[in-house]
Protein backbone atom coordinates (compact mmCIF):
# COMPACT_ATOMS: atom_id res chain seq x y z
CA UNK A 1 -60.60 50.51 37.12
CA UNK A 2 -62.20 47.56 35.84
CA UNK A 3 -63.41 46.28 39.64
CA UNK A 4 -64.39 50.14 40.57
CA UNK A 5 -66.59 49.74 37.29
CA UNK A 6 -68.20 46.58 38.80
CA UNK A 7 -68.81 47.93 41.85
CA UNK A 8 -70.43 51.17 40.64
CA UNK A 9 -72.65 49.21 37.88
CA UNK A 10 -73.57 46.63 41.03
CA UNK A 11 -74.30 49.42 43.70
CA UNK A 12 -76.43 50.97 40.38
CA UNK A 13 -78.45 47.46 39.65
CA UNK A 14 -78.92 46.85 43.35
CA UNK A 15 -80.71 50.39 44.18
CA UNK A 16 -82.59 50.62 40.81
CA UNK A 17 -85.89 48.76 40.18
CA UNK A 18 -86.79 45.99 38.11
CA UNK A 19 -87.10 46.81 34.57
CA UNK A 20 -85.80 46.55 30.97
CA UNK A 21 -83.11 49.64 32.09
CA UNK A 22 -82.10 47.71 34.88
CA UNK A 23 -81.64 44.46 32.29
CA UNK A 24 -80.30 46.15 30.00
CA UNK A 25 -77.28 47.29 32.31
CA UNK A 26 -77.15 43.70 33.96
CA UNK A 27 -76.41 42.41 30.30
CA UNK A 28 -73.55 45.45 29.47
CA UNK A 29 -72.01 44.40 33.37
CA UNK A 30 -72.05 40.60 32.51
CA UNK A 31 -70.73 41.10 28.86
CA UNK A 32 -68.11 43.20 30.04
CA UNK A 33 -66.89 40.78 32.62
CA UNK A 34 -66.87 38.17 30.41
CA UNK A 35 -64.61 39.83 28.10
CA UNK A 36 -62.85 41.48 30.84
CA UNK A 37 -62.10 37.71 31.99
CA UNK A 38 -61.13 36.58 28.72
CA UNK A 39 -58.76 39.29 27.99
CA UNK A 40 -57.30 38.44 30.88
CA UNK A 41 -56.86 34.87 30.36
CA UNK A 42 -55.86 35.27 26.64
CA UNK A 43 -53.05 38.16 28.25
CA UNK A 44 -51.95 35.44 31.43
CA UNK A 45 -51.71 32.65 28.36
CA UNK A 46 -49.26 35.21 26.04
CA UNK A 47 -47.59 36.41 29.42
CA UNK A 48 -46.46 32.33 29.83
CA UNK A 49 -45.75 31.90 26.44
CA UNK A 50 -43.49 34.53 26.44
CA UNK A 51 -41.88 33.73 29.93
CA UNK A 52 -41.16 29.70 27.95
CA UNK A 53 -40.58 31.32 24.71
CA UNK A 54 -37.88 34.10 26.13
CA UNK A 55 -35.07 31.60 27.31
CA UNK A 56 -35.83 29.40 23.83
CA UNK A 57 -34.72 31.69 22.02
CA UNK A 58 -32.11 32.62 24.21
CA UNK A 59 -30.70 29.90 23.57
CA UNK A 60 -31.24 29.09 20.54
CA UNK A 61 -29.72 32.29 19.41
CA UNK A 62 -26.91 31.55 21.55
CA UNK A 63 -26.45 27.75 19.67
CA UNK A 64 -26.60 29.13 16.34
CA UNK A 65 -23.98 32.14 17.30
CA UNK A 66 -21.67 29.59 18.37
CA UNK A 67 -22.28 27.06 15.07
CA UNK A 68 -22.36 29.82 12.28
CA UNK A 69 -19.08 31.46 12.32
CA UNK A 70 -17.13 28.08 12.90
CA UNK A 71 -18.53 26.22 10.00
CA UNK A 72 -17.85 28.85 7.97
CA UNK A 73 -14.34 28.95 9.19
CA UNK A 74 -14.00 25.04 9.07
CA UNK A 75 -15.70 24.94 5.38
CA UNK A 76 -12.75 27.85 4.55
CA UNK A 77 -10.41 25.55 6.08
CA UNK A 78 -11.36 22.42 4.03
CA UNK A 79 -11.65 24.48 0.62
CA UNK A 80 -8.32 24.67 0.81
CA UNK A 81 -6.83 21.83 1.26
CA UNK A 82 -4.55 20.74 -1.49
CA UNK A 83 -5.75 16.01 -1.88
CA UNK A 84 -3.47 15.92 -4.52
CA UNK A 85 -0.41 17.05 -3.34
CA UNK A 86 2.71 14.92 -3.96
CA UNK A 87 4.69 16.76 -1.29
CA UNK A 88 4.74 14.65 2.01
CA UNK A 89 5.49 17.86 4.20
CA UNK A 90 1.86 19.35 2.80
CA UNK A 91 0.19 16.02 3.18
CA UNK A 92 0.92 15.46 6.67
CA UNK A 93 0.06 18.93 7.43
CA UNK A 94 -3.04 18.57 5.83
CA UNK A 95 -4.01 15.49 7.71
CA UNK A 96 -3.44 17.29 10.82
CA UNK A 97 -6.01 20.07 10.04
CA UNK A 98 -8.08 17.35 8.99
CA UNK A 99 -7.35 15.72 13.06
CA UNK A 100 -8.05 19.25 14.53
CA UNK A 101 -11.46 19.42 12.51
CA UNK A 102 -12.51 15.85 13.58
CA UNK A 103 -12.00 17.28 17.47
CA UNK A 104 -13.90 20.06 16.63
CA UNK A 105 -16.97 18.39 15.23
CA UNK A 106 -16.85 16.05 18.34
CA UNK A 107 -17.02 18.90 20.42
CA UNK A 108 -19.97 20.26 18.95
CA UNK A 109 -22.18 17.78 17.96
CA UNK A 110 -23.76 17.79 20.87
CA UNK A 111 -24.75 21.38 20.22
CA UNK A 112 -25.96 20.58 16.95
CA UNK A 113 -28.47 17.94 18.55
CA UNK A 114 -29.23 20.21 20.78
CA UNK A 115 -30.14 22.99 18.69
CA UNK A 116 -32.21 20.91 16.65
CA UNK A 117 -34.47 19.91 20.00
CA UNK A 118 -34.81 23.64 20.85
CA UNK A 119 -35.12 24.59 17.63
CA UNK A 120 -38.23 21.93 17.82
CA UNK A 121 -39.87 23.31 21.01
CA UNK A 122 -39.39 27.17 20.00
CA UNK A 123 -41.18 26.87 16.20
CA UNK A 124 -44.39 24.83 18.04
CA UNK A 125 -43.96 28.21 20.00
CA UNK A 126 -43.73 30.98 17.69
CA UNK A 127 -45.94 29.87 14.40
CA UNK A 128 -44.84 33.17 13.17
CA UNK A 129 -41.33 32.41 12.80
CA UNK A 130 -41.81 28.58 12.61
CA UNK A 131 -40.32 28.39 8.92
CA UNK A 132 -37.59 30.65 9.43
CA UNK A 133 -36.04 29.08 13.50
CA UNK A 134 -36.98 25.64 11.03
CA UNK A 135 -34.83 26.50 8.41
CA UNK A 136 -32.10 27.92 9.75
CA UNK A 137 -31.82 25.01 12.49
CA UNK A 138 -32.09 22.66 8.92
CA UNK A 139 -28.95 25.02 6.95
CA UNK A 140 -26.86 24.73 9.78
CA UNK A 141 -27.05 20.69 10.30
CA UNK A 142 -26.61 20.12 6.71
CA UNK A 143 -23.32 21.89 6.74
CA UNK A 144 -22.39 20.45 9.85
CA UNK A 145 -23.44 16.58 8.31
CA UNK A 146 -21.46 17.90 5.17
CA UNK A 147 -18.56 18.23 7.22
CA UNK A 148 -18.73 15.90 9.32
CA UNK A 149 -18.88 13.09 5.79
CA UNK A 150 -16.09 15.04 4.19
CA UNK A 151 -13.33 15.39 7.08
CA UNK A 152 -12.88 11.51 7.62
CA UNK A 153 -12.89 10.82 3.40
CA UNK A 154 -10.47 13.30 3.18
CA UNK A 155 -8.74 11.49 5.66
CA UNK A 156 -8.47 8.76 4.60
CA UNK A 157 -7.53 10.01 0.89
CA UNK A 158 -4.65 11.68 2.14
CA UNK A 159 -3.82 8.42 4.18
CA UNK A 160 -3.62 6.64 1.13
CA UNK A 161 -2.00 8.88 -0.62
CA UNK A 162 0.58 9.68 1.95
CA UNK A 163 0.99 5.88 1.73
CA UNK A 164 1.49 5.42 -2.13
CA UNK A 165 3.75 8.44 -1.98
CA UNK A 166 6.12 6.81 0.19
CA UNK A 167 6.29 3.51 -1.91
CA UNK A 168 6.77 5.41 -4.68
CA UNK A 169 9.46 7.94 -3.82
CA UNK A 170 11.30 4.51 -1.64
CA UNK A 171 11.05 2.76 -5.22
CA UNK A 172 12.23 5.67 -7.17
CA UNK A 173 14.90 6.97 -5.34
CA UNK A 174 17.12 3.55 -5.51
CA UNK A 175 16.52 3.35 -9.26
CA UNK A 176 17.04 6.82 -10.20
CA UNK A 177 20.84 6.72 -8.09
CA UNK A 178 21.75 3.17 -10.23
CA UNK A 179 20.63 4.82 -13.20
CA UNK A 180 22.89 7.84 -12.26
CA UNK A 181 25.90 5.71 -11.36
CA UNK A 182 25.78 3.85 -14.31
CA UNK A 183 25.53 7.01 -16.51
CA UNK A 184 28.73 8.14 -14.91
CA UNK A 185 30.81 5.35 -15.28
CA UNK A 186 29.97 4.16 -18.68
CA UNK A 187 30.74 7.86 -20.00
CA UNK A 188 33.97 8.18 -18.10
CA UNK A 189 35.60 4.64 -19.91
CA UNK A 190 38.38 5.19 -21.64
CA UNK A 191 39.94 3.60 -24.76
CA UNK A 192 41.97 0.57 -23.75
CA UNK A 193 44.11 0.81 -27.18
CA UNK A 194 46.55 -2.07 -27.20
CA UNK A 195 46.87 -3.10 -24.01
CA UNK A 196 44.80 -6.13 -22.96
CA UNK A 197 44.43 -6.29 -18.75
CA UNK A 198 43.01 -2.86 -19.42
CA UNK A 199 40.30 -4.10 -21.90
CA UNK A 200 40.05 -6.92 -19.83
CA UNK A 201 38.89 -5.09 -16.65
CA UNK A 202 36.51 -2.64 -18.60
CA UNK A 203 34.89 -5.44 -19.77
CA UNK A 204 34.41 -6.84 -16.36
CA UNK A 205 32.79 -3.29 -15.40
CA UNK A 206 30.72 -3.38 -18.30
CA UNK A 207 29.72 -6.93 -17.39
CA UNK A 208 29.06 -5.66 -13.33
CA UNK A 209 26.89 -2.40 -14.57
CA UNK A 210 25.14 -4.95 -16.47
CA UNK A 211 24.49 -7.30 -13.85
CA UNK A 212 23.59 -4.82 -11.56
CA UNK A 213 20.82 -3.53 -14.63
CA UNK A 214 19.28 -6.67 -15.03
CA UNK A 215 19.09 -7.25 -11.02
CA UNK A 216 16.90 -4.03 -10.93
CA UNK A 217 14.72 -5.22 -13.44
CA UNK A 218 11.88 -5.96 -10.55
CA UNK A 219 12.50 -2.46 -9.16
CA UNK A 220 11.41 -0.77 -12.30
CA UNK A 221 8.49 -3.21 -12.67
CA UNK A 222 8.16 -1.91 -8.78
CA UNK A 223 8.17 1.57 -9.67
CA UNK A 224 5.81 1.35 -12.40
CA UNK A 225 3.19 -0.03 -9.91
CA UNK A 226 4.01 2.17 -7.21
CA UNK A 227 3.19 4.89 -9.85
CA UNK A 228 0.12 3.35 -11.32
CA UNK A 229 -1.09 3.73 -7.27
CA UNK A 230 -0.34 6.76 -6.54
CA UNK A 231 -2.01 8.02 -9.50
CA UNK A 232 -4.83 6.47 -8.45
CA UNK A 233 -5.17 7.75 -5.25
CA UNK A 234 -5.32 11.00 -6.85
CA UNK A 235 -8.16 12.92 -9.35
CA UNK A 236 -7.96 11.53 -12.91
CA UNK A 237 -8.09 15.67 -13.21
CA UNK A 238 -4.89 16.33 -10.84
CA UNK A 239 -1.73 18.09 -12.47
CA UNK A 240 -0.04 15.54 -10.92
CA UNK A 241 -1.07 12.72 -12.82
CA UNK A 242 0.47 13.48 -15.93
CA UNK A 243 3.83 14.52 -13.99
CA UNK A 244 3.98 11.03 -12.23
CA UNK A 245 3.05 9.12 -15.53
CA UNK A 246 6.21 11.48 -17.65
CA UNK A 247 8.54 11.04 -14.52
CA UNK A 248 8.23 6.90 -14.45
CA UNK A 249 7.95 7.16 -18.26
CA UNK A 250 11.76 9.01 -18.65
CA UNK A 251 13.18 6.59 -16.04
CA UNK A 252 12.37 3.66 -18.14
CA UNK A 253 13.44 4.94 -21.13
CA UNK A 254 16.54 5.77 -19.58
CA UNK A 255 16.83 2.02 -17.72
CA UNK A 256 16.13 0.35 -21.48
CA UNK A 257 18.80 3.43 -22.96
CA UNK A 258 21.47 2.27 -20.09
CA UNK A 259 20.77 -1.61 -21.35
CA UNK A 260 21.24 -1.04 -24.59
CA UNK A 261 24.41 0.89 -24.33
CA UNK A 262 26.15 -1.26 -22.44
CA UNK A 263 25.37 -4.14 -24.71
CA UNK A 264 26.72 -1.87 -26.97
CA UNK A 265 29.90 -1.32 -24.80
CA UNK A 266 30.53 -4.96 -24.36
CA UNK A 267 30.48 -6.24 -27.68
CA UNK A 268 33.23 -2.94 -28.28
CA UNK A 269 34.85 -4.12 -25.78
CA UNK A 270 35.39 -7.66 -26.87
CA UNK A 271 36.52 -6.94 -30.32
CA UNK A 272 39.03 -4.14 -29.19
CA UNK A 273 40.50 -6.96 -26.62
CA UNK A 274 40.14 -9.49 -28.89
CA UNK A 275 41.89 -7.44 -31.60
CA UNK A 276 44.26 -6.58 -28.65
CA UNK A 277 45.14 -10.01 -28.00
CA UNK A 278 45.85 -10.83 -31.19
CA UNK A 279 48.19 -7.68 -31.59
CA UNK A 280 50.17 -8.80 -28.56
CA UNK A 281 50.29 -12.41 -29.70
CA UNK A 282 52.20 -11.27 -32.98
CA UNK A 283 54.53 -8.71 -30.81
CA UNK A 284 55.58 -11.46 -28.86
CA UNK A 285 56.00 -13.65 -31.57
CA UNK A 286 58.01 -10.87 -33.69
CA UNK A 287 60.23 -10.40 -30.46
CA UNK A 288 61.25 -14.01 -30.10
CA UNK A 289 62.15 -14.10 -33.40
CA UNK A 290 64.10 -10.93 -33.82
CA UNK A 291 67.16 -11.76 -32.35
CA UNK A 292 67.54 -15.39 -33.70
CA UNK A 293 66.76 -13.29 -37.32
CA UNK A 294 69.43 -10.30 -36.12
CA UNK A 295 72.00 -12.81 -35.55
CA UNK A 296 71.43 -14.44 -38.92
CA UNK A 297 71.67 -11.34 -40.59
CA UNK A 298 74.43 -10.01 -39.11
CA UNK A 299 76.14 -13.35 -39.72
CA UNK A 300 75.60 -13.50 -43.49
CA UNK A 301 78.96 -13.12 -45.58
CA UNK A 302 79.04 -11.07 -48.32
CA UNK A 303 77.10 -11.51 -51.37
CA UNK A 304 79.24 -13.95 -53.47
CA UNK A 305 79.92 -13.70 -57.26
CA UNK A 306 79.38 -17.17 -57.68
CA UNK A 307 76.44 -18.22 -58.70
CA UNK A 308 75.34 -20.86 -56.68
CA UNK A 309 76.80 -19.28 -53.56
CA UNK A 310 74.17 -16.37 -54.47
CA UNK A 311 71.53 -19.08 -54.86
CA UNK A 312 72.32 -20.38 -50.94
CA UNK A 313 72.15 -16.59 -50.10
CA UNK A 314 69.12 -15.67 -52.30
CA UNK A 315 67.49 -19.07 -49.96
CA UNK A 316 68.17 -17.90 -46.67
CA UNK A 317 67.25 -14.63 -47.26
CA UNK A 318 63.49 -15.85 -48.79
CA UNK A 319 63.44 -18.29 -45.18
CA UNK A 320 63.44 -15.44 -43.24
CA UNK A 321 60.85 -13.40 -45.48
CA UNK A 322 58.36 -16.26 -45.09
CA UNK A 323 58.86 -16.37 -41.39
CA UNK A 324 57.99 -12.52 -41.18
CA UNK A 325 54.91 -12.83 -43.45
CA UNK A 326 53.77 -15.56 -40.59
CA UNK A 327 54.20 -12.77 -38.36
């Protein structure tokens, strides 16, 4: 249309004579062309624009599609992970979501880097939206720098908590079974009465639990330190901290209860033998004389009415007295 209008305004300018008509439609023709051209040239410019901005934004689209949804499933992921758990099962499982997270993030960095060029080229292309295809480009890297910080601390939390767990529970469990086993044997002992081999060998037992006491001495110093490092691998704020500190806390009292007892137990168990000992001493030495004192006795003639046969009667019979009181 526009051309036919050319044509018809030339065909008019060429067959109409000189004069301020005739300029007057030259000047409408050229102005018209002139902004015919430039709307033209402004339309071919937005036309290539478009054609660059079109697969931009494609793919930008198609970048931040693929980002959103999995940081907010890997942020879901990491909120609840449980860094102060004291149960190795949970820990480990843990640290393996934290493994398949650190794959993930490797896979899509590049996509992140490469969103943040495109996001680059497509706001110098669309001032309108610059701000916003800026912005969101911005949210989505912080998260995915958040992330990426927080996976391999977490890591290597739980590493070193997984670590002081172990020491602790190897340092506990050997001290808690002693403990137990001593428990049990010094409240099934018996009373040895009278009879000495049996005090005897209690006190050897007595004598063994507390050897074997005093040769855990380092272990409870052990456990005490394995404690003081697992708690510290944990939040000052954890549950857990408090449990630990109680737990270590009853199985030293219990260690310094078990000492005392048995020193307890043993000096018992020396006076009882010693008093045992003693018994038996003045059994034996009541049975050896016995029969020498039987025989006297049932030797003796009957009491005399003279005098000083009573008085060698009334003797003997004092001798043996005195030898009795010994006894």
């Amino acid at each position: 249309m526009f051309e036919q209008l050319v044509r018809a305004g030339r065909n008019v300018l060429d067959t109409s004579e000189p004069g301020p008509d005739r300029d007057a439609l030259e000047d409408k023709l050229n102005d018209a062309t002139q902004r015919w051209e430039s709307v033209k040239k402004q339309t071919a410019d937005r036309q290539e624009q478009l054609d660059q901005v079109l697969p931009l934004a494609k793919e930008f689209q198609s970048e931040i599609q693929d980002l959103k949804p999995w940081l907010t499933e890997a942020e879901k992921r990491l909120q609840v992970l449980e860094p102060d758990s004291c149960d190795l099962r949970s820990i480990e499982k843990q640290m393996d979501t934290l493994d398949e997270l650190k794959e993930e993030i490797a896979e899509r960095k590049p996509i992140v880097e490469t969103a943040k060029e495109t996001s680059s080229s497509l706001s110098n292309s669309c001032s309108a939206d610059k701000y916003v295809i800026e912005g969101e480009e911005l949210d989505v890297r912080k998260r995915f720098d958040s992330l990426s910080a927080e996976v391999p601390r977490l890591k290597d939390n739980l590493t070193a908590l997984k670590d002081a767990l172990e020491k602790y529970n190897k340092t506990l469990t050997p001290v808690e079974e002693l403990l137990e086993r001593t428990e049990k044997a010094l409240a099934s002992r018996e009373s040895t009465g009278i009879i000495v081999e049996k005090g005897k060998d209690q006190l050897k037992a007595v004598e063994d639990l507390l050897s074997s006491l005093g040769a855990a001495e380092p272990d409870v110093n052990d456990l005490k330190e394995a404690a003081d490092k697992l708690t510290s691998a944990m939040d000052p704020k954890s549950p857990e901290v408090p449990r630990v500190n109680q737990e270590v806390d009853a199985v030293t009292r219990r260690y310094n209860q078990l000492l005392e007892n048995l020193n307890n137990e043993k000096d018992q168990l020396e006076k009882e033998t010693e008093k045992a000992l003693k018994f038996q001493d003045a059994l034996h030495n009541l049975e050896e004389w016995l029969p020498s004192v039987e025989e006297a006795v049932a030797a003796q003639e009957p009491i005399s009415s003279d005098p000083e046969v009573v008085k060698q009667q009334l003797q003997q019979a004092e001798v043996s007295d005195v030898f009795a009181s010994c006894l």
